[in-house]
PDB file of N, CA and C in Angstrom:
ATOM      1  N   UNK A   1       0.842  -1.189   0.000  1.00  0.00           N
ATOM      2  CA  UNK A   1       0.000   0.000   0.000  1.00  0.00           C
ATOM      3  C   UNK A   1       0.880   1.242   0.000  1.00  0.00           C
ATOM      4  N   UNK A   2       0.577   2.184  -0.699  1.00  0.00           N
ATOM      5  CA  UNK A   2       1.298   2.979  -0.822  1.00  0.00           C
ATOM      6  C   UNK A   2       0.569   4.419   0.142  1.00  0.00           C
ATOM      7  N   UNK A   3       1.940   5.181   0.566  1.00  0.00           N
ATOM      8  CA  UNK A   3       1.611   5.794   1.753  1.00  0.00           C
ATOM      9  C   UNK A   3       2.406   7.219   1.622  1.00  0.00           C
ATOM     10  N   UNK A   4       1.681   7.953   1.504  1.00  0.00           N
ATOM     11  CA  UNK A   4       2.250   9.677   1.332  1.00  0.00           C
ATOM     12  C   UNK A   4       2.537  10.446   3.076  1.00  0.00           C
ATOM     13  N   UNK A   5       3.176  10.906   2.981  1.00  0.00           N
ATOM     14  CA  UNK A   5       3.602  11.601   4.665  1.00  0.00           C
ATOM     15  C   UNK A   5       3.931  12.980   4.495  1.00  0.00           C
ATOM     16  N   UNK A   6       3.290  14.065   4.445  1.00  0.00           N
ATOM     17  CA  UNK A   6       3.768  15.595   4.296  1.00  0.00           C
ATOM     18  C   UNK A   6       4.387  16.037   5.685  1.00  0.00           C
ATOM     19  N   UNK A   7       5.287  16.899   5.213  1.00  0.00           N
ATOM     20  CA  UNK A   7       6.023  17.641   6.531  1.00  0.00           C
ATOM     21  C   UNK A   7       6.613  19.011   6.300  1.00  0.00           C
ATOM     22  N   UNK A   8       6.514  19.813   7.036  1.00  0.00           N
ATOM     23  CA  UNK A   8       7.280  21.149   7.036  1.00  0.00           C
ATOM     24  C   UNK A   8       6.460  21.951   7.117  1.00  0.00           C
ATOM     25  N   UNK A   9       5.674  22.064   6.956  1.00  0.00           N
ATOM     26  CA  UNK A   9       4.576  23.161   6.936  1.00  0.00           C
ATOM     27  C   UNK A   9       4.388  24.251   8.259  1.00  0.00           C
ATOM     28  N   UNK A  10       3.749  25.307   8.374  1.00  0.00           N
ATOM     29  CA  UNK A  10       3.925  26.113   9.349  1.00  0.00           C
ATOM     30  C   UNK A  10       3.667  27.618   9.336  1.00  0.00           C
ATOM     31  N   UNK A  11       3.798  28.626  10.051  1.00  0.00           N
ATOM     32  CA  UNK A  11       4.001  29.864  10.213  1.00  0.00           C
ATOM     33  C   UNK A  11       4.759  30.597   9.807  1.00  0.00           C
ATOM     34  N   UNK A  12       4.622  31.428   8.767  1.00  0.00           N
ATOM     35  CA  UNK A  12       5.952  32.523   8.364  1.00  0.00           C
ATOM     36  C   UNK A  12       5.458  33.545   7.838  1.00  0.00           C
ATOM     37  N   UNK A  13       6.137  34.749   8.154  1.00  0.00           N
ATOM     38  CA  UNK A  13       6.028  36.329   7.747  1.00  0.00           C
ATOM     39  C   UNK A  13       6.198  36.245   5.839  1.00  0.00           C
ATOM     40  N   UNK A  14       5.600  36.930   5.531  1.00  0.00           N
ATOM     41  CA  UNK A  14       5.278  37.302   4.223  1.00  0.00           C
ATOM     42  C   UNK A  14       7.231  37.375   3.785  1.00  0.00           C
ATOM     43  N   UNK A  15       7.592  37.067   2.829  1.00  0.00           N
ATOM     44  CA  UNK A  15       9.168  37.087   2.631  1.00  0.00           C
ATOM     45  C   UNK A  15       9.948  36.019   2.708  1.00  0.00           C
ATOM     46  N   UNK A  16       9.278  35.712   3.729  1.00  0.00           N
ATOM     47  CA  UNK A  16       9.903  34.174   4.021  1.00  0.00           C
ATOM     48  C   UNK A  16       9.829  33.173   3.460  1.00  0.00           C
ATOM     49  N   UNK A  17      10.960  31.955   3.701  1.00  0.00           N
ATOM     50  CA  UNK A  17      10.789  30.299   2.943  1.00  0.00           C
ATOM     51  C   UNK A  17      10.437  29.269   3.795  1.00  0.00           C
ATOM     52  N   UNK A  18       9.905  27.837   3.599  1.00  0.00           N
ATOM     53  CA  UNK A  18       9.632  27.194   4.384  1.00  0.00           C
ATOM     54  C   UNK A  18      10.237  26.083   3.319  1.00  0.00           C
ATOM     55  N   UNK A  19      10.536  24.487   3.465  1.00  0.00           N
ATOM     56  CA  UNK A  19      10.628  23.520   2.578  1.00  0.00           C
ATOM     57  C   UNK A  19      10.037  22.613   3.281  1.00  0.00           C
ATOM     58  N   UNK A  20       8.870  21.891   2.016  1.00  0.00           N
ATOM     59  CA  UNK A  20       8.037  21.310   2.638  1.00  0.00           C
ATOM     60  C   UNK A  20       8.823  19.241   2.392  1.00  0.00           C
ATOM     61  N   UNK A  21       8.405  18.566   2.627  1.00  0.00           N
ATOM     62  CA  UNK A  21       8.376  17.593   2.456  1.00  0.00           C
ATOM     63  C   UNK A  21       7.516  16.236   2.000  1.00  0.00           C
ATOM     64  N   UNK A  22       7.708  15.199   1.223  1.00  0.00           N
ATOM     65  CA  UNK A  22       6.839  14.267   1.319  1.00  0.00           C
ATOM     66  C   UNK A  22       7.320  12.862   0.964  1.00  0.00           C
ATOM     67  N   UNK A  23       7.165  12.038   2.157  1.00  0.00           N
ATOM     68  CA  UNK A  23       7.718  10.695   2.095  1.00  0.00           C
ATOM     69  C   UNK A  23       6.816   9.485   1.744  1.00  0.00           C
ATOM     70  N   UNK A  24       7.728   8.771   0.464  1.00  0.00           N
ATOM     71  CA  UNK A  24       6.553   7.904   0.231  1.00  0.00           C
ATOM     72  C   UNK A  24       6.864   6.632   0.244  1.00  0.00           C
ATOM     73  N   UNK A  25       6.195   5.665   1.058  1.00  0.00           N
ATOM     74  CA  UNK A  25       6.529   4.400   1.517  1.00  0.00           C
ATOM     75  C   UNK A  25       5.404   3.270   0.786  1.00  0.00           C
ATOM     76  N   UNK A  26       6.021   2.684   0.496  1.00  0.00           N
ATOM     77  CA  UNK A  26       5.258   1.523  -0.476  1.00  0.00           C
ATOM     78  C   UNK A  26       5.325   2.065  -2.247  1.00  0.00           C
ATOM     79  N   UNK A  27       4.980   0.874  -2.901  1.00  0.00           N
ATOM     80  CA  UNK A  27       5.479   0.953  -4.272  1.00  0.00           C
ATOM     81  C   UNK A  27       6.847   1.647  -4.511  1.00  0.00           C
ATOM     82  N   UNK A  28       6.568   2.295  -5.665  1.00  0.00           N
ATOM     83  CA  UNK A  28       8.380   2.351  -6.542  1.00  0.00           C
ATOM     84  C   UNK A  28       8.269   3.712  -6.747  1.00  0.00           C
ATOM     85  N   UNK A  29       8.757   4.661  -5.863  1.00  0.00           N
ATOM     86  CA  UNK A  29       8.627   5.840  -5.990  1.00  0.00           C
ATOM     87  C   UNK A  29      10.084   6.518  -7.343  1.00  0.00           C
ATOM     88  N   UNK A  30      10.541   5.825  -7.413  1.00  0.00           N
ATOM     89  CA  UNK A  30      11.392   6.818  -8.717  1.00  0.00           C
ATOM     90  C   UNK A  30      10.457   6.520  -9.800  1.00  0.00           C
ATOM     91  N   UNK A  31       9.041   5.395 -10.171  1.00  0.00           N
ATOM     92  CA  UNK A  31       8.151   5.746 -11.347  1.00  0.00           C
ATOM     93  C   UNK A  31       7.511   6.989 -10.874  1.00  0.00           C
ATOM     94  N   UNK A  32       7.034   7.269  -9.963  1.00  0.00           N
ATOM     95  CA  UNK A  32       6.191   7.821  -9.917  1.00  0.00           C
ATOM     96  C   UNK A  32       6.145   9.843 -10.359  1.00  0.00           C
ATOM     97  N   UNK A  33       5.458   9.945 -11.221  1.00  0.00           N
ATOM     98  CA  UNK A  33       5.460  11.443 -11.066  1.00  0.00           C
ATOM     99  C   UNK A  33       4.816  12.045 -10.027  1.00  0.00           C
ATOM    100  N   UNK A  34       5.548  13.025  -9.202  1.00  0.00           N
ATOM    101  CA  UNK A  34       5.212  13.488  -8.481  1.00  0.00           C
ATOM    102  C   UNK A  34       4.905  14.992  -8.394  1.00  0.00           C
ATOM    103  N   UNK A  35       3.777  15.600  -7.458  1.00  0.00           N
ATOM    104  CA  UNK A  35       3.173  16.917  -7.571  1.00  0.00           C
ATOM    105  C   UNK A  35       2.869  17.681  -6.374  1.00  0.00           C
ATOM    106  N   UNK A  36       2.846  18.493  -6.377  1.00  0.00           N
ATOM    107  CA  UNK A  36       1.940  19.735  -5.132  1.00  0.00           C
ATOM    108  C   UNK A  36       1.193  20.279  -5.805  1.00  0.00           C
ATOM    109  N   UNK A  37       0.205  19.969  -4.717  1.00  0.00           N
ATOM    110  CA  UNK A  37      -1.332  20.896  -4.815  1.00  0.00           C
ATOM    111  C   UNK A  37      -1.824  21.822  -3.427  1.00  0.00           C
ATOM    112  N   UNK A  38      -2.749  22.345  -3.982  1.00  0.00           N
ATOM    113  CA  UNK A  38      -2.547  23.209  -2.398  1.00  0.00           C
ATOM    114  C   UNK A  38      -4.087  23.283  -2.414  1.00  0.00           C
ATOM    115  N   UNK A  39      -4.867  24.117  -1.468  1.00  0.00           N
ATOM    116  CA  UNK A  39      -6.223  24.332  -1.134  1.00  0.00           C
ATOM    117  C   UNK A  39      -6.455  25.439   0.163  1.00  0.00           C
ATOM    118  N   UNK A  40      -6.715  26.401  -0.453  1.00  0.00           N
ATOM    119  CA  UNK A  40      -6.916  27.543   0.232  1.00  0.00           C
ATOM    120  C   UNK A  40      -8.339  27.340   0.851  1.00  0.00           C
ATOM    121  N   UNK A  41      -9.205  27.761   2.149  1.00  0.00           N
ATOM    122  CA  UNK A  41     -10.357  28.034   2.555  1.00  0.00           C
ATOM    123  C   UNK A  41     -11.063  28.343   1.449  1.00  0.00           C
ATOM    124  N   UNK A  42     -12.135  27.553   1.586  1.00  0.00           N
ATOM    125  CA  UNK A  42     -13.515  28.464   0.769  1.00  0.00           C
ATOM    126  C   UNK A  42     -12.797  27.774  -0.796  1.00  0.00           C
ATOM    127  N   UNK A  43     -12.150  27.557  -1.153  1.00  0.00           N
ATOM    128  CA  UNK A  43     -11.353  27.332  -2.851  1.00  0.00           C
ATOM    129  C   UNK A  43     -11.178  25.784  -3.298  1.00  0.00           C
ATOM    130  N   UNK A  44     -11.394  25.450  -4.402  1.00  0.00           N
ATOM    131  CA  UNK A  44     -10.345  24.221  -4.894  1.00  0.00           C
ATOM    132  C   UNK A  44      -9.276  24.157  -4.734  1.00  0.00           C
ATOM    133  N   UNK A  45      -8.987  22.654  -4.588  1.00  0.00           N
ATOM    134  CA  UNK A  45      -7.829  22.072  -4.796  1.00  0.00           C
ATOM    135  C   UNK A  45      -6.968  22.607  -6.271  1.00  0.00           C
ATOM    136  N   UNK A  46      -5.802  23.283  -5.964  1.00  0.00           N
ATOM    137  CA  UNK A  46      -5.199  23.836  -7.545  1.00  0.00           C
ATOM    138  C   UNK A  46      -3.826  23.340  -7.630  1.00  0.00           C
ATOM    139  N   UNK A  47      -3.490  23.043  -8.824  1.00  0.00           N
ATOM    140  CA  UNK A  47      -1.948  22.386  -9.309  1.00  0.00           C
ATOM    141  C   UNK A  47      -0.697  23.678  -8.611  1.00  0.00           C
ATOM    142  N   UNK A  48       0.294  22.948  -8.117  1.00  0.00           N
ATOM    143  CA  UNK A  48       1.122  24.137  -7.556  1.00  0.00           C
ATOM    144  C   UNK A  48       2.597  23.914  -8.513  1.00  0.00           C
ATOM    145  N   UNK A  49       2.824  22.576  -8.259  1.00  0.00           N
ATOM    146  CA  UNK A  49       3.809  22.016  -9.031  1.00  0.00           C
ATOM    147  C   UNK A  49       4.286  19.982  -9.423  1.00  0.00           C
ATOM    148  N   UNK A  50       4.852  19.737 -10.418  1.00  0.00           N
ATOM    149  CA  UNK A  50       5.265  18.737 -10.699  1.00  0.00           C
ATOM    150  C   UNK A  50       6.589  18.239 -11.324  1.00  0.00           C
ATOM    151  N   UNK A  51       7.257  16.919 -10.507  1.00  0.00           N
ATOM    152  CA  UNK A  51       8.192  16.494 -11.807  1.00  0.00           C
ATOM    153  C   UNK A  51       8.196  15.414 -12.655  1.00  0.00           C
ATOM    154  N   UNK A  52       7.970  15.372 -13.186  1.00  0.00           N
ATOM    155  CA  UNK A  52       7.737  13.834 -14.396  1.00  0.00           C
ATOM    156  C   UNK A  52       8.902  12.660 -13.725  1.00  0.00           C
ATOM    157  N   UNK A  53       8.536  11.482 -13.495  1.00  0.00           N
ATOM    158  CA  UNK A  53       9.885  10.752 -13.121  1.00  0.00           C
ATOM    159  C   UNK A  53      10.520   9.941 -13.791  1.00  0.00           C
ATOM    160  N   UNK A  54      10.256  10.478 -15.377  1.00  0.00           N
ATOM    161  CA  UNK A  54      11.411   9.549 -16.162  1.00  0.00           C
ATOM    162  C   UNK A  54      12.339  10.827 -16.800  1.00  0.00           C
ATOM    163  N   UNK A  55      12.186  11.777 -16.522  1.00  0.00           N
ATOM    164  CA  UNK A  55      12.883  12.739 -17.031  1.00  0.00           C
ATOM    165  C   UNK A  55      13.551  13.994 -16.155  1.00  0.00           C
ATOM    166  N   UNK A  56      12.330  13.748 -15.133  1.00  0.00           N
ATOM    167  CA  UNK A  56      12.656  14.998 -13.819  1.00  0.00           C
ATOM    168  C   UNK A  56      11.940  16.591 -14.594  1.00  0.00           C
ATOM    169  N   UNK A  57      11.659  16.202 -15.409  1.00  0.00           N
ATOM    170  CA  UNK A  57      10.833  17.915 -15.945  1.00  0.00           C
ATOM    171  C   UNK A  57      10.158  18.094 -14.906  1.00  0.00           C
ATOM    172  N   UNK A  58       9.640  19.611 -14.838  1.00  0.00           N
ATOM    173  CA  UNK A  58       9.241  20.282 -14.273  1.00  0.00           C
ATOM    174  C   UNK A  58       8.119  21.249 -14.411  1.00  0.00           C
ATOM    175  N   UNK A  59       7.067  21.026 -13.981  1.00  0.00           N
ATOM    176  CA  UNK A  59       5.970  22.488 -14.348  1.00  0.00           C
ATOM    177  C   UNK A  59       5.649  23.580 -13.081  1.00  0.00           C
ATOM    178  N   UNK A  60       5.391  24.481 -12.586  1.00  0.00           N
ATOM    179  CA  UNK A  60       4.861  25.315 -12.060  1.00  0.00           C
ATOM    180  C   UNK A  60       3.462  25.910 -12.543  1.00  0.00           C
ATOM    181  N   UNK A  61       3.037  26.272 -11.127  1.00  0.00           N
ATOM    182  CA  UNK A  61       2.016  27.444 -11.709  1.00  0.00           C
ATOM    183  C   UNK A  61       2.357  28.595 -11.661  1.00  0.00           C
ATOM    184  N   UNK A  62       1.402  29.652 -12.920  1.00  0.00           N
ATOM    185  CA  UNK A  62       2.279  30.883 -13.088  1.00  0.00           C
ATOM    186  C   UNK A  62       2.380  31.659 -11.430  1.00  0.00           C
ATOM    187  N   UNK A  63       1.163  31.064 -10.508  1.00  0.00           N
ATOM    188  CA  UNK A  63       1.102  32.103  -9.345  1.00  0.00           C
ATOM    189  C   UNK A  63       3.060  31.632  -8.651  1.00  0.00           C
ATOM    190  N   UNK A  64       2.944  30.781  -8.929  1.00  0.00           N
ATOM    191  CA  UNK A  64       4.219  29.997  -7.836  1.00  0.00           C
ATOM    192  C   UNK A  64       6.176  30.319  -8.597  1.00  0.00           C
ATOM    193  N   UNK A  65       5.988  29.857 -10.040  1.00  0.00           N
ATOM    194  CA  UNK A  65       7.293  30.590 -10.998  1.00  0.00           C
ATOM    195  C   UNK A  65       8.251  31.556 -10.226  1.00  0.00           C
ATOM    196  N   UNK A  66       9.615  31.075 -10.045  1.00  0.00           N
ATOM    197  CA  UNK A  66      10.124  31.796  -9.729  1.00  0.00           C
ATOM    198  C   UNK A  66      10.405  31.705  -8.394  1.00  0.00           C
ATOM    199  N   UNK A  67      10.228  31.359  -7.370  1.00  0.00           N
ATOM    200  CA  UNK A  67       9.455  31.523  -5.787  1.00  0.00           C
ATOM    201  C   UNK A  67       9.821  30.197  -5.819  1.00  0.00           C
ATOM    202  N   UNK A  68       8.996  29.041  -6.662  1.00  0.00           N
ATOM    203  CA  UNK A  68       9.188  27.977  -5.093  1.00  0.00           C
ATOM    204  C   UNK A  68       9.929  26.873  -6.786  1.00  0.00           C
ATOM    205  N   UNK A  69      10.691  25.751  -5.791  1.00  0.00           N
ATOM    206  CA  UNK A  69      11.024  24.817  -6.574  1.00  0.00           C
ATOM    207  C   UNK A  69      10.861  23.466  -6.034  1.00  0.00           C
ATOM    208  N   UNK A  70      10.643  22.616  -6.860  1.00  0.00           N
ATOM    209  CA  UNK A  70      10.119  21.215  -6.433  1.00  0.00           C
ATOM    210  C   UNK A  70      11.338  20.195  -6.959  1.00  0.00           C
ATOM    211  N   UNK A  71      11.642  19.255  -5.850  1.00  0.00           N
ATOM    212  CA  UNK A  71      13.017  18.351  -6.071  1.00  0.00           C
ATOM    213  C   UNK A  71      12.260  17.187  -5.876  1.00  0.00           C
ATOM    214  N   UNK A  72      12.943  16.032  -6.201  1.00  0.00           N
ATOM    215  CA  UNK A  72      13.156  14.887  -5.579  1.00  0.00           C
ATOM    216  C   UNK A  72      14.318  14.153  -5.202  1.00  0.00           C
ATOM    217  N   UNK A  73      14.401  13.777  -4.110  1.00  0.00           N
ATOM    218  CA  UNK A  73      15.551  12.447  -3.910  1.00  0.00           C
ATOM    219  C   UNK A  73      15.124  10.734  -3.897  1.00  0.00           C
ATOM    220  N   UNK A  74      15.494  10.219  -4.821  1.00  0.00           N
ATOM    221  CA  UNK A  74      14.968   9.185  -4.634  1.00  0.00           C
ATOM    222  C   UNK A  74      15.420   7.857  -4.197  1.00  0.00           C
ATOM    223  N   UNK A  75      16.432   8.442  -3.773  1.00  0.00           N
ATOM    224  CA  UNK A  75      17.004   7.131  -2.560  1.00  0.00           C
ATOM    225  C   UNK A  75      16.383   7.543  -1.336  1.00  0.00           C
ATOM    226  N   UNK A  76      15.693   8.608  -1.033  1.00  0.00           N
ATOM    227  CA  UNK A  76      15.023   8.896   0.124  1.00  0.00           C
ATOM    228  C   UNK A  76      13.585   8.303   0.042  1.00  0.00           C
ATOM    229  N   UNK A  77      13.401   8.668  -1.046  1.00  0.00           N
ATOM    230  CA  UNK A  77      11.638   8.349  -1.502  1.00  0.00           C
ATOM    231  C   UNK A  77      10.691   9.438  -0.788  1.00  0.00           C
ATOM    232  N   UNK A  78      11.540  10.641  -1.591  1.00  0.00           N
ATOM    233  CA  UNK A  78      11.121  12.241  -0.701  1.00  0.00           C
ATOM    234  C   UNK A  78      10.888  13.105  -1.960  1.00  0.00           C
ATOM    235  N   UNK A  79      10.085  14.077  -1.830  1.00  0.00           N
ATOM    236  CA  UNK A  79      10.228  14.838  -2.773  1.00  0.00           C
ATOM    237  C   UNK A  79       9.601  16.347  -2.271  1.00  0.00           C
ATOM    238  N   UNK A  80      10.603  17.628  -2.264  1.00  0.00           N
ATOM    239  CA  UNK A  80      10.539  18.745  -1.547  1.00  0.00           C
ATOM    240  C   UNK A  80       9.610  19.798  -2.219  1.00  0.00           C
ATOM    241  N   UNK A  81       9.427  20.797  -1.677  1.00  0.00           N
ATOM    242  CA  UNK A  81       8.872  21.625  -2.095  1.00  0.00           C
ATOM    243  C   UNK A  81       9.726  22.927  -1.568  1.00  0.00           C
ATOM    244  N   UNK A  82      10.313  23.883  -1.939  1.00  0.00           N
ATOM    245  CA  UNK A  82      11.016  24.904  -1.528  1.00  0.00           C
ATOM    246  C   UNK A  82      10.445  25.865  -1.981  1.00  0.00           C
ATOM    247  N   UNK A  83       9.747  26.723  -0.775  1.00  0.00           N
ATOM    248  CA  UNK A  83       9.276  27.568  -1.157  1.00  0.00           C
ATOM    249  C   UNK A  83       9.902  29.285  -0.097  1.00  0.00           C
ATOM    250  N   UNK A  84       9.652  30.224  -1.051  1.00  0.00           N
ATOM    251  CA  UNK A  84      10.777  31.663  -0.716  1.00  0.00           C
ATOM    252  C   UNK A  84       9.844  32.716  -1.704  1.00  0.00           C
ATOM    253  N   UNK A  85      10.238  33.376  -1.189  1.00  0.00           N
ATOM    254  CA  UNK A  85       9.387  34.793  -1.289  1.00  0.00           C
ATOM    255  C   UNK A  85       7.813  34.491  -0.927  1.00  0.00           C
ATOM    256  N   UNK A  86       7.514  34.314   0.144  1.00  0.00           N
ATOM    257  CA  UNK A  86       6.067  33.509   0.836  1.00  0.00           C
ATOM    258  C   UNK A  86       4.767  34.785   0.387  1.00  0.00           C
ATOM    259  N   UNK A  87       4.215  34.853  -0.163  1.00  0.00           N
ATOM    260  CA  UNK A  87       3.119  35.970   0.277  1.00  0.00           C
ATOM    261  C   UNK A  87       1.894  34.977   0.894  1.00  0.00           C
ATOM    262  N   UNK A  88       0.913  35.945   1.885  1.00  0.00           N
ATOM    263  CA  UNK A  88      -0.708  35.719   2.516  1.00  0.00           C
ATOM    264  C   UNK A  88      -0.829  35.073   1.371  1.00  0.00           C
ATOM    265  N   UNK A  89      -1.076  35.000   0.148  1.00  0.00           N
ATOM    266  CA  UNK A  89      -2.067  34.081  -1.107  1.00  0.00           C
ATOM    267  C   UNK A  89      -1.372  32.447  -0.894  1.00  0.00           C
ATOM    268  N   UNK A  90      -0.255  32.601  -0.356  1.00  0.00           N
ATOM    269  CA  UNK A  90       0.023  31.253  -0.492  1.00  0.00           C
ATOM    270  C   UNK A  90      -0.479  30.248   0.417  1.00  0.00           C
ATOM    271  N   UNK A  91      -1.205  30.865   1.659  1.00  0.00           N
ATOM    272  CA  UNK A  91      -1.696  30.477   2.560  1.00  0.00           C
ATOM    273  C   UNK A  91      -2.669  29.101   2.098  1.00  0.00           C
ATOM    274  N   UNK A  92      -2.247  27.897   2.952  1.00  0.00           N
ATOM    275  CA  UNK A  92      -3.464  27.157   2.446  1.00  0.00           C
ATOM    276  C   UNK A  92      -2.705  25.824   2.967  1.00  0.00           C
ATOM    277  N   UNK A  93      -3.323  24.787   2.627  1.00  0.00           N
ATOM    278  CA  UNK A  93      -3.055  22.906   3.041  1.00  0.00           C
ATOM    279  C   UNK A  93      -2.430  22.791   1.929  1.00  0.00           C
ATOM    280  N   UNK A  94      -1.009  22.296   1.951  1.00  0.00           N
ATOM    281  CA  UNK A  94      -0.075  21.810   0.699  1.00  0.00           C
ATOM    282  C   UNK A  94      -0.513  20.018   0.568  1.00  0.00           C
ATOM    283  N   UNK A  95      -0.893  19.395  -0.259  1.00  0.00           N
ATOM    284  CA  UNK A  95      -0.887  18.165  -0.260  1.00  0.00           C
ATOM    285  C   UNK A  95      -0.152  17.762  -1.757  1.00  0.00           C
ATOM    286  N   UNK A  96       0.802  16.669  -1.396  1.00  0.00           N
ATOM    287  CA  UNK A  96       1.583  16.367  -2.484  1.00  0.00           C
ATOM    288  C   UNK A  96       0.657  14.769  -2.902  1.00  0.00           C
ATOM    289  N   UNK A  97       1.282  14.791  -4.560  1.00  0.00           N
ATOM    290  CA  UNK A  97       0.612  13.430  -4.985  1.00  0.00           C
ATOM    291  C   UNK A  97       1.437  12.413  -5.196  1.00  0.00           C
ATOM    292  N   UNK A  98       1.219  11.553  -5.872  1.00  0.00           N
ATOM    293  CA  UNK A  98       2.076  10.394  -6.525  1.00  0.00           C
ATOM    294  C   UNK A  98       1.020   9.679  -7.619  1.00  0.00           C
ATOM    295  N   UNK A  99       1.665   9.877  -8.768  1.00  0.00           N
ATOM    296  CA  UNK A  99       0.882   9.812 -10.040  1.00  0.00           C
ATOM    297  C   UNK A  99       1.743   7.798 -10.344  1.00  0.00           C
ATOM    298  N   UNK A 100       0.927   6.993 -10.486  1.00  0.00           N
ATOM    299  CA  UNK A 100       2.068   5.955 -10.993  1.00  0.00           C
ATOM    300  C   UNK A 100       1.261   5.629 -12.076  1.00  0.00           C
ATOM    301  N   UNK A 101       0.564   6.877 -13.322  1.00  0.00           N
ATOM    302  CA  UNK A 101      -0.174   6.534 -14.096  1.00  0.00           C
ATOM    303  C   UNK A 101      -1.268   5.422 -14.537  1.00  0.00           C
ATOM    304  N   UNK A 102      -1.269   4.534 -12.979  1.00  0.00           N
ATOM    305  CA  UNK A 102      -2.657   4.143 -13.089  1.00  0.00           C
ATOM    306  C   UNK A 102      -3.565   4.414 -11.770  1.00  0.00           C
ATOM    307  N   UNK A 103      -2.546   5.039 -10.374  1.00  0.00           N
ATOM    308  CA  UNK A 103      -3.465   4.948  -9.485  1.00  0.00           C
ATOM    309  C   UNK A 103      -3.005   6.584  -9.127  1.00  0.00           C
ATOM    310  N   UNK A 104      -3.647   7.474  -8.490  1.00  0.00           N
ATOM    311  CA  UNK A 104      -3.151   8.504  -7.740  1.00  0.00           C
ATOM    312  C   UNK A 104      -3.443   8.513  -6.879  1.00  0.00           C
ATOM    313  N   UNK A 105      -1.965   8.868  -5.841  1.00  0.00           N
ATOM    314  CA  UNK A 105      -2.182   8.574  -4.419  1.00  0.00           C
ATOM    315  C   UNK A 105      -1.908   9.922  -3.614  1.00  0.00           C
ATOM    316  N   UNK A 106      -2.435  10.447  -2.784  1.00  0.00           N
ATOM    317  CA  UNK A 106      -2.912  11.813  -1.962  1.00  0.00           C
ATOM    318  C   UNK A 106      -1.877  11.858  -0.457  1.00  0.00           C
ATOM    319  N   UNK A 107      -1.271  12.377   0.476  1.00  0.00           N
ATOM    320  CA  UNK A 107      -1.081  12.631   1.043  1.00  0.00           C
ATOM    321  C   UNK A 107      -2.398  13.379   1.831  1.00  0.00           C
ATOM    322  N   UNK A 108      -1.915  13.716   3.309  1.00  0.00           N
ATOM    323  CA  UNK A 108      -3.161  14.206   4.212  1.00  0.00           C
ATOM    324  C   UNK A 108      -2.916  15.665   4.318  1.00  0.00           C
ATOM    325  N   UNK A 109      -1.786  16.310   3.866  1.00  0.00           N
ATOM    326  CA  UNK A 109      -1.886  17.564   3.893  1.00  0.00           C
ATOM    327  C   UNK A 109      -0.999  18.353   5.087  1.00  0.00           C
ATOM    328  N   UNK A 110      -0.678  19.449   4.463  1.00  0.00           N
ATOM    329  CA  UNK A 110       0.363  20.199   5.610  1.00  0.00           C
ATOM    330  C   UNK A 110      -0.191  21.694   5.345  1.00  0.00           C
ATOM    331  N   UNK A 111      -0.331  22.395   6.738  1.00  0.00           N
ATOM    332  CA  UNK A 111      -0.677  23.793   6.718  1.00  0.00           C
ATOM    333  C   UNK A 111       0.247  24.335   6.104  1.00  0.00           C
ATOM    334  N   UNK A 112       0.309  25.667   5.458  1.00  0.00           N
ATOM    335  CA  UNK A 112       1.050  26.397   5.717  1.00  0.00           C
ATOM    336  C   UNK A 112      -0.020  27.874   5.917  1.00  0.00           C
ATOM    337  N   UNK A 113       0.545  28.640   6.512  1.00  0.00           N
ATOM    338  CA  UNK A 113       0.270  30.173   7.109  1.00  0.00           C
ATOM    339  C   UNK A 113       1.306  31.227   6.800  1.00  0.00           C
ATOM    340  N   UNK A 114       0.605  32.072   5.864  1.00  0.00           N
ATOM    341  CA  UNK A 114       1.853  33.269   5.794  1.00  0.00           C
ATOM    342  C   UNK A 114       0.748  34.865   6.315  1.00  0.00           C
ATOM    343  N   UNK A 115       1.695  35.499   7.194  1.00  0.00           N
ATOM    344  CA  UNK A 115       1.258  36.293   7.834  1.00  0.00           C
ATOM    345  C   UNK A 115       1.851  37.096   7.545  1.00  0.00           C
ATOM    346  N   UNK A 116       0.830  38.680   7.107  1.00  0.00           N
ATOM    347  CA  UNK A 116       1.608  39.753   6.204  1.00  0.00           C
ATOM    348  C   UNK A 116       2.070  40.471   7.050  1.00  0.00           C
TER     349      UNK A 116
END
């Protein structure tokens, strides 16, 4: 069974970086493409970022470009989220995925709070 674990999440002044985390235990995490999504109050769930895992490409959203970058290590079976220049909009539950193009698997989610 495959098992998502978010971490890092938290409190920070507008300016600031936080790096988030997500550990994934069960199945073969170097197939898997992996993503952040986020979910603000009151809003959908929206794409934040991804990396393909046969190539490591990369997408962003235009709100995020620039600001945050998404890694993986995969002897860890981790994949980060680094995020810097924080504004209030970013405020919201980060939940990362794991795409193994036939099943998608969800993590439970990590706050984050940016306070202007």
């Amino acid at each position: 069974q495959v098992q998502l674990a978010e971490s890092g999440g938290g409190l920070v002044q507008a300016g600031g970086s936080l790096r988030l985390s997500c550990v994934v235990s069960g199945g073969t995490f170097s197939t898997y493409t992996m993503g952040w999504f986020r979910q603000a109050p009151g809003k959908e769930r929206e794409f934040v970022a991804s990396m393909r895992w046969s190539d490591s490409t990369t997408r962003y959203a235009d709100s995020v470009k620039g600001r945050f970058t998404i890694s993986r290590d995969n002897a860890k079976n981790t994949v980060y989220l680094q995020m810097n220049n924080l504004k209030p909009e970013d405020t919201a539950v980060y939940y990362c995925n794991a795409d193994s193009r036939k099943v998608l698997y969800w993590g439970q989610g990590t706050q984050v709070t940016v306070s202007s």
